[in-house]
Protein backbone atom coordinates (compact mmCIF):
# COMPACT_ATOMS: atom_id res chain seq x y z
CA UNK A 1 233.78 71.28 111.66
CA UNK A 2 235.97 71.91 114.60
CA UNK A 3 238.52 69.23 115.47
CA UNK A 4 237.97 67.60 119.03
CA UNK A 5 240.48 67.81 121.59
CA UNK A 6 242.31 65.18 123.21
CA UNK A 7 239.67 65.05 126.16
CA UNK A 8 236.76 64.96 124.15
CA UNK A 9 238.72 62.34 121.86
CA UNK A 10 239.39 59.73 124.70
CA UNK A 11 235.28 60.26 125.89
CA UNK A 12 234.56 59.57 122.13
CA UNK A 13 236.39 55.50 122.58
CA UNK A 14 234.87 54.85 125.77
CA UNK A 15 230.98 54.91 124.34
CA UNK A 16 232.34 51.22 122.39
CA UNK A 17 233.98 50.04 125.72
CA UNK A 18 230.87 50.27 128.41
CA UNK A 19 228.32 49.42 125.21
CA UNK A 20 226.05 46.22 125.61
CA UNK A 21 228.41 45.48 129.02
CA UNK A 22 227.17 42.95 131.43
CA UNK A 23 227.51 43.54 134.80
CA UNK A 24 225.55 43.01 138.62
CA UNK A 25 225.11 44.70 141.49
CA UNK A 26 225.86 42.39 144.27
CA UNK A 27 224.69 43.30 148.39
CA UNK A 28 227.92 42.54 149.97
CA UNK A 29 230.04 45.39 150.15
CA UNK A 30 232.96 45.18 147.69
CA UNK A 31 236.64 46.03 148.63
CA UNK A 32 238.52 49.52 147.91
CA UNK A 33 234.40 50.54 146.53
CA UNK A 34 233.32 53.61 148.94
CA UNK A 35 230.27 52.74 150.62
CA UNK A 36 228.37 56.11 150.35
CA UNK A 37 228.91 55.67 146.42
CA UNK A 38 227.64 52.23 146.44
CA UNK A 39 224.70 53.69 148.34
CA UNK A 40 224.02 56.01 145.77
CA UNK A 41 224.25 53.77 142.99
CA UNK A 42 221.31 51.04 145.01
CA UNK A 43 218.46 53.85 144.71
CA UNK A 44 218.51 53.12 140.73
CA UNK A 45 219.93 49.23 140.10
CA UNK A 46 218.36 46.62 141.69
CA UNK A 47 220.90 44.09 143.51
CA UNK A 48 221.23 40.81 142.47
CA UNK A 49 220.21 41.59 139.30
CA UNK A 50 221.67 41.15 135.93
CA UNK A 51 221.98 44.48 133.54
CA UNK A 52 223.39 45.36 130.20
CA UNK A 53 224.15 48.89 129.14
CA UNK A 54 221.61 48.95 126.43
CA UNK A 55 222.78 51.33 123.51
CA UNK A 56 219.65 53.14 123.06
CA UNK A 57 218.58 53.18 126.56
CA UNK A 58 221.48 52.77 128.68
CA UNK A 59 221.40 50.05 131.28
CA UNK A 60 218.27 47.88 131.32
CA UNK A 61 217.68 44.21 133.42
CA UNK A 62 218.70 41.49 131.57
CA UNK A 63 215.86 39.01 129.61
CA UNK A 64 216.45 35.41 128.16
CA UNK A 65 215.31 37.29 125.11
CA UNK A 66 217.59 39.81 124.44
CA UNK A 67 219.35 40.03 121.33
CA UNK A 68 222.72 38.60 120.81
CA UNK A 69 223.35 40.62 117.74
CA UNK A 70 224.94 43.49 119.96
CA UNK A 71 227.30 41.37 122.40
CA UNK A 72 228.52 38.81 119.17
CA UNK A 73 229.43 42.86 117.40
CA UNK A 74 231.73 43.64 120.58
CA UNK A 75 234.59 42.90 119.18
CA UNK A 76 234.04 45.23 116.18
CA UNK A 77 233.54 47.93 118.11
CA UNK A 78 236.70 47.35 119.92
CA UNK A 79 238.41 47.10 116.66
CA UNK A 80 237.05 50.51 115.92
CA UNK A 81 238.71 51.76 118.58
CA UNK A 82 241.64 50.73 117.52
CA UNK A 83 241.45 52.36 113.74
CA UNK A 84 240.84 55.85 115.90
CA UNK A 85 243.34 55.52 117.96
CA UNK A 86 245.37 54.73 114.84
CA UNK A 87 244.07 57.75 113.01
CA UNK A 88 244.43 60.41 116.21
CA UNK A 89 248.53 59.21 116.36
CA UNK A 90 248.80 60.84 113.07
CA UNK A 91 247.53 63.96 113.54
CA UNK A 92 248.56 64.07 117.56
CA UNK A 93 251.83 65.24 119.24
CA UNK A 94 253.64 62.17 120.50
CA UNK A 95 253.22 63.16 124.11
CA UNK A 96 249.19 64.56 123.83
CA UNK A 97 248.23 60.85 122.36
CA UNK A 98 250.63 58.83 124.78
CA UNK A 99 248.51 60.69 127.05
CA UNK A 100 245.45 59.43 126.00
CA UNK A 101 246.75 56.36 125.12
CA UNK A 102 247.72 55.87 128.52
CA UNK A 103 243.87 56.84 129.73
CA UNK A 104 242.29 54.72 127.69
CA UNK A 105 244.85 51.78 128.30
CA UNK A 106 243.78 52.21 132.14
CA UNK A 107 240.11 52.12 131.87
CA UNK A 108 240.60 48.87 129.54
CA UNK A 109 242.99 47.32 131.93
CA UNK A 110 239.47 48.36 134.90
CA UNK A 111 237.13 46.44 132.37
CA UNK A 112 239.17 43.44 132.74
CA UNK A 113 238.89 43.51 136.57
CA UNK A 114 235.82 43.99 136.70
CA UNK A 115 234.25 41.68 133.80
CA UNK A 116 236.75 39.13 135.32
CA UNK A 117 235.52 39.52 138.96
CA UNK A 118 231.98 39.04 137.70
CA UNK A 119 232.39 36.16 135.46
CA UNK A 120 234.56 34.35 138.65
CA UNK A 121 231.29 35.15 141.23
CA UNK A 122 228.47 35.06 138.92
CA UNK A 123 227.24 32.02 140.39
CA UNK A 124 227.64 33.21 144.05
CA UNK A 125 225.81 36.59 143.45
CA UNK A 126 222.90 35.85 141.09
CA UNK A 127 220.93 33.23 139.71
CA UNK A 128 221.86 32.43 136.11
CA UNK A 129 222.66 29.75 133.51
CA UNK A 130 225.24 28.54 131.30
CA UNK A 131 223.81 30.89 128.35
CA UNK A 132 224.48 33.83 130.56
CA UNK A 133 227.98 32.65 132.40
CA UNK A 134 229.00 32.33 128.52
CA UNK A 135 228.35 35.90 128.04
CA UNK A 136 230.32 37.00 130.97
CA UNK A 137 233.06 35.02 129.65
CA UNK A 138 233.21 36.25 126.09
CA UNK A 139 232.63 40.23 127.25
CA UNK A 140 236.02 39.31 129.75
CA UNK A 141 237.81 37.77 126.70
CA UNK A 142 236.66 40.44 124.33
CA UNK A 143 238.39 43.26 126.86
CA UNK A 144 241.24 40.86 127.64
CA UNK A 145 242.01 40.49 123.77
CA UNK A 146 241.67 43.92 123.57
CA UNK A 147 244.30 44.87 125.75
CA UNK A 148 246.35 42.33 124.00
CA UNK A 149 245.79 44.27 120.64
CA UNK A 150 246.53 47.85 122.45
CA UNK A 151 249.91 46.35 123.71
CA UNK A 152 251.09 45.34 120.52
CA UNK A 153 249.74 48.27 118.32
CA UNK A 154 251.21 50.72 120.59
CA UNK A 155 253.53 49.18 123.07
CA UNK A 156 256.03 51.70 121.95
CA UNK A 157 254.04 54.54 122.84
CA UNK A 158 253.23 53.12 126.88
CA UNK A 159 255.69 55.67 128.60
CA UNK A 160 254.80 52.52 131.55
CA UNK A 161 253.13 49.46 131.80
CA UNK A 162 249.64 50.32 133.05
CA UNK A 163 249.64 46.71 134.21
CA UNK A 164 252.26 47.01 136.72
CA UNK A 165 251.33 50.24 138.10
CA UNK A 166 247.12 49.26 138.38
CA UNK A 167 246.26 50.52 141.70
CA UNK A 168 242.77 49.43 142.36
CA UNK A 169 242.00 52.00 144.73
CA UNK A 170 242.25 54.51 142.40
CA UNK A 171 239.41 52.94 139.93
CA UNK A 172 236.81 55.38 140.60
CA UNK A 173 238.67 58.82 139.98
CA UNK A 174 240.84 57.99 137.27
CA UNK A 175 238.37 55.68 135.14
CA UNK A 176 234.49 56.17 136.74
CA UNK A 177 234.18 59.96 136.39
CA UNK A 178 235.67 59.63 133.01
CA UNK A 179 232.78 56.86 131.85
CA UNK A 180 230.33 59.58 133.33
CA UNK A 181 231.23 61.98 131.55
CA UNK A 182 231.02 60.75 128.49
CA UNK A 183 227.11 59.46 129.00
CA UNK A 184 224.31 61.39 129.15
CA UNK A 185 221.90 61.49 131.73
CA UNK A 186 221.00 58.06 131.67
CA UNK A 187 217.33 56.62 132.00
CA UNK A 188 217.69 54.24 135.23
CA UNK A 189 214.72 52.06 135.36
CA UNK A 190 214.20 49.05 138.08
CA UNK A 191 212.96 45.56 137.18
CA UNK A 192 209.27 45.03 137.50
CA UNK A 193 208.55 42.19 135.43
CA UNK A 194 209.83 38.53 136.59
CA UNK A 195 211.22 37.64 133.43
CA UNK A 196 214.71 38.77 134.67
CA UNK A 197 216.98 35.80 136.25
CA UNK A 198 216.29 37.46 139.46
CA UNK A 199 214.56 34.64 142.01
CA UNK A 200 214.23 33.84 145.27
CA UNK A 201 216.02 30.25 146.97
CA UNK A 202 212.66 28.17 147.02
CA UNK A 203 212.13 29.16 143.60
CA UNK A 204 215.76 27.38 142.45
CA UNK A 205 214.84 24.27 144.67
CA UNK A 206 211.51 23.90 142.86
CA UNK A 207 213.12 24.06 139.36
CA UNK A 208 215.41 21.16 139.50
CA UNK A 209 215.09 20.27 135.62
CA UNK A 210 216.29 24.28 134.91
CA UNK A 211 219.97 24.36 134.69
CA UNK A 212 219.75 27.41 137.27
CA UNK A 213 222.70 28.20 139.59
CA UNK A 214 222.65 29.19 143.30
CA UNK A 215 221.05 33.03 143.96
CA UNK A 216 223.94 35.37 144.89
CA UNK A 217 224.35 38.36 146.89
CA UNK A 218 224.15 41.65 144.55
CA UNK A 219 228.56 42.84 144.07
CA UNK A 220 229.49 45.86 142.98
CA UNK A 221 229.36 49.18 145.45
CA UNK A 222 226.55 50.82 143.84
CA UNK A 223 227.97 54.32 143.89
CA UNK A 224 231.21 53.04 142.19
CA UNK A 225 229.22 51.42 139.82
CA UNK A 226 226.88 54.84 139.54
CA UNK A 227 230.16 56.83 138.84
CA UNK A 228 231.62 53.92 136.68
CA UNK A 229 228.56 52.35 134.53
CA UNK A 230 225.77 53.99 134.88
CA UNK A 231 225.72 58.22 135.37
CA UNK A 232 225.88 59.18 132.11
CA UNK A 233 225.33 57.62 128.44
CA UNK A 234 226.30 58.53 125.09
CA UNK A 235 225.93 61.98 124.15
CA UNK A 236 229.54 62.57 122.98
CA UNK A 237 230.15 66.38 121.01
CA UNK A 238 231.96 64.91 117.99
């Protein structure tokens, strides 16, 4: 069995990172996202909506029903991570794995923007409840924990602190094209049935016994999002 390089290595880790992620779309346009990239990613994810990167199917609308089983095994698979990473320093040159190391450490460091930023303005952007704002905040602490894990496993090996060096503005080449590339063309489907969260302001008023929050404007550019969540899913050459 041939041995997989560095590249193909790093898109092996980052199927465990983007797996069962929660995340919305909102309308307002969202700072250092390109517009024409958010445009691209609206003509398959529905704004104001809630989605999970589903394993099997890639991202799908959210459901009161969905399994938990997946989003309570997170950390796991962020453990598992960490045992390859682990493994690869053994068999690596010092400066090929600091390498990826250093990737990897970046598109964590994105997640915990991101899953941060949506758990602060889930309430402005969507309609949702306390079941789903406790989701948000376990994916952010899973990622933030993470990180935490990374920095003392291999803080040795961080030629820099990716931390003080995180230029925003640079999510979408350094860490989007990578999470596309390791995806396969993924199944985009829109929500047609109303058992999303998705509703409209007199719907909220008329439900005052629901613990429902404010609607909220859809976040995320959509072509950022396209490049960073949702081009390609899980068909990684081992």
């Amino acid at each position: 069995m041939t041995k997989p390089s560095l590249y193909q290595f790093y898109l092996y880790l980052i199927p465990n990172l983007i797996r069962e992620l929660y995340f919305f779309i909102p309308e307002e346009e969202i700072l250092m996202v390109p517009k024409d990239k958010m445009d691209a990613f609206k003509k398959h994810i529905a704004l104001n909506e809630i989605y999970v990167f589903d394993y099997h199917k890639g991202p799908v609308p959210y459901t009161e029903d969905r399994n938990t089983t997946e989003i309570l095994a997170k950390a796991n698979k962020l453990e598992a991570n960490l045992f390859s990473l682990k493994e690869k320093q053994d068999g690596t040159n010092e400066e090929g794995f600091n390498y990826v190391l250093g990737k990897y450490f970046k598109m964590v460091e994105t997640l915990i923007y991101f899953s941060d930023w949506m758990y602060r303005h889930l309430n402005k952007y969507t309609v949702t409840t306390k079941e789903v704002e406790d989701k948000f905040y376990f994916q952010y602490l899973n990622f933030k924990n993470h990180s935490e894990y990374l920095e003392q496993e291999f803080h040795q090996n961080m030629v820099s602190d990716p931390k003080n060096n995180f230029d925003k503005s640079d999510i979408i080449d350094a860490c989007f094209e990578d999470v596309s590339n390791s995806f396969d063309a993924v199944k985009l489907t829109r929500p047609t049935k109303p058992d999303s969260l998705t509703r409209s302001k007199d719907d909220i008023l008329k439900t005052d016994e629901k613990q429902v929050e404010k609607p909220k404007p859809p976040l995320v550019t959509e072509a950022e999002a396209e490049r960073l969540l949702l081009e390609k899913y899980f068909n990684i050459e081992k």
